[in-house]
Protein backbone atom coordinates (compact mmCIF):
# COMPACT_ATOMS: atom_id res chain seq x y z
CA UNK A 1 -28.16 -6.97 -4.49
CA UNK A 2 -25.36 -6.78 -2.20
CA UNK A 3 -23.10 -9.28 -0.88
CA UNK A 4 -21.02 -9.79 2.47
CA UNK A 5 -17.30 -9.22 2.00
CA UNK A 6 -16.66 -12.17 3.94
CA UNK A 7 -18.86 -15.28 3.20
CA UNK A 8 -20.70 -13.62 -0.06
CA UNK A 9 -24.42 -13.82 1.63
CA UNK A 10 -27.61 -12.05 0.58
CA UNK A 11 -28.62 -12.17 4.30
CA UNK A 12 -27.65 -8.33 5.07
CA UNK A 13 -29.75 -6.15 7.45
CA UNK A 14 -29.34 -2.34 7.91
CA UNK A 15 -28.33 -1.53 11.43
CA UNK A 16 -27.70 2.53 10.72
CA UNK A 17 -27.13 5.29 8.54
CA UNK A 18 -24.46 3.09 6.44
CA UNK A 19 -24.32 0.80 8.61
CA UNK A 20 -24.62 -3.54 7.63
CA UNK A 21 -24.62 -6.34 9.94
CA UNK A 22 -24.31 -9.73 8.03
CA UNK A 23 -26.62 -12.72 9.62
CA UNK A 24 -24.43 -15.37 8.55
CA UNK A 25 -21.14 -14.90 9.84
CA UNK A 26 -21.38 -11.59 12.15
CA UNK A 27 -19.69 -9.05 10.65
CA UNK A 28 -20.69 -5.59 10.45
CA UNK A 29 -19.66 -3.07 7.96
CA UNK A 30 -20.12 0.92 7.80
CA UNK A 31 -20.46 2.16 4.05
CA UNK A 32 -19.14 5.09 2.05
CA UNK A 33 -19.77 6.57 -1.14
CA UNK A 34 -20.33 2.91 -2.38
CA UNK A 35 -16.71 1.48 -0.83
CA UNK A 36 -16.32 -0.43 2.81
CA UNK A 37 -15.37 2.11 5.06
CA UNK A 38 -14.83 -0.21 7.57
CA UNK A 39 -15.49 -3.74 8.56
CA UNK A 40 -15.98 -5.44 11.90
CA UNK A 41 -16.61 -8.66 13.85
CA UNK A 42 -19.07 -8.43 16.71
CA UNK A 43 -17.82 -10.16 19.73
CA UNK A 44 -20.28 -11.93 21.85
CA UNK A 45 -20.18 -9.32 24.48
CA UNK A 46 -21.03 -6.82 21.85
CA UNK A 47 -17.83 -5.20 21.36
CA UNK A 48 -16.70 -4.95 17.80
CA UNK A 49 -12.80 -5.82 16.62
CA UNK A 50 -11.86 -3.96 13.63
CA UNK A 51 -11.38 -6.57 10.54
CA UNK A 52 -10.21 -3.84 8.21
CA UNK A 53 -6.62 -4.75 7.48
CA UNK A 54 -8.23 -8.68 6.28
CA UNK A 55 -10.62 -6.82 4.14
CA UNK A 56 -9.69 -3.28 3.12
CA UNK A 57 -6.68 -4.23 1.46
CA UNK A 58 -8.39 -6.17 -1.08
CA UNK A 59 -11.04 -4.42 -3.01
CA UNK A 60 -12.77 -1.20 -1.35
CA UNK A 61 -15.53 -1.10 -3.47
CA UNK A 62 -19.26 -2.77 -2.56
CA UNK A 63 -20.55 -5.55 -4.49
CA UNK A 64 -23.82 -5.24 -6.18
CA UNK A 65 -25.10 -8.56 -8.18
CA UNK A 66 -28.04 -8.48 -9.67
């Protein structure tokens, strides 16, 4: 099952064609070939700020946990 990159939650919802939007702390993330392609906050006027350079440095690759 997959995991948010930021605060490790099950509580993921699909949003688009490779697109996540975590429920718990409000990120949203685009997908690629099974690696974060990119990962941002949504403000509360619905813009999104790009998060990538806290989380893309790290490890690309999605987590799956059974």
């Amino acid at each position: 099952m997959l995991r948010c990159p930021n605060c490790n939650s099950h509580d993921l919802g699909k949003v688009g064609t490779n697109q996540l939007y975590c429920w718990q702390c409000f990120i949203e993330m685009t997908t690629e070939n099974d690696k974060i392609a990119s990962v941002y906050q949504v403000e509360e006027d619905g813009s999104l700020t790009s998060l990538n350079d806290l989380f893309l440095e790290e490890s690309s690759h999605v987590q799956y946990f059974d």
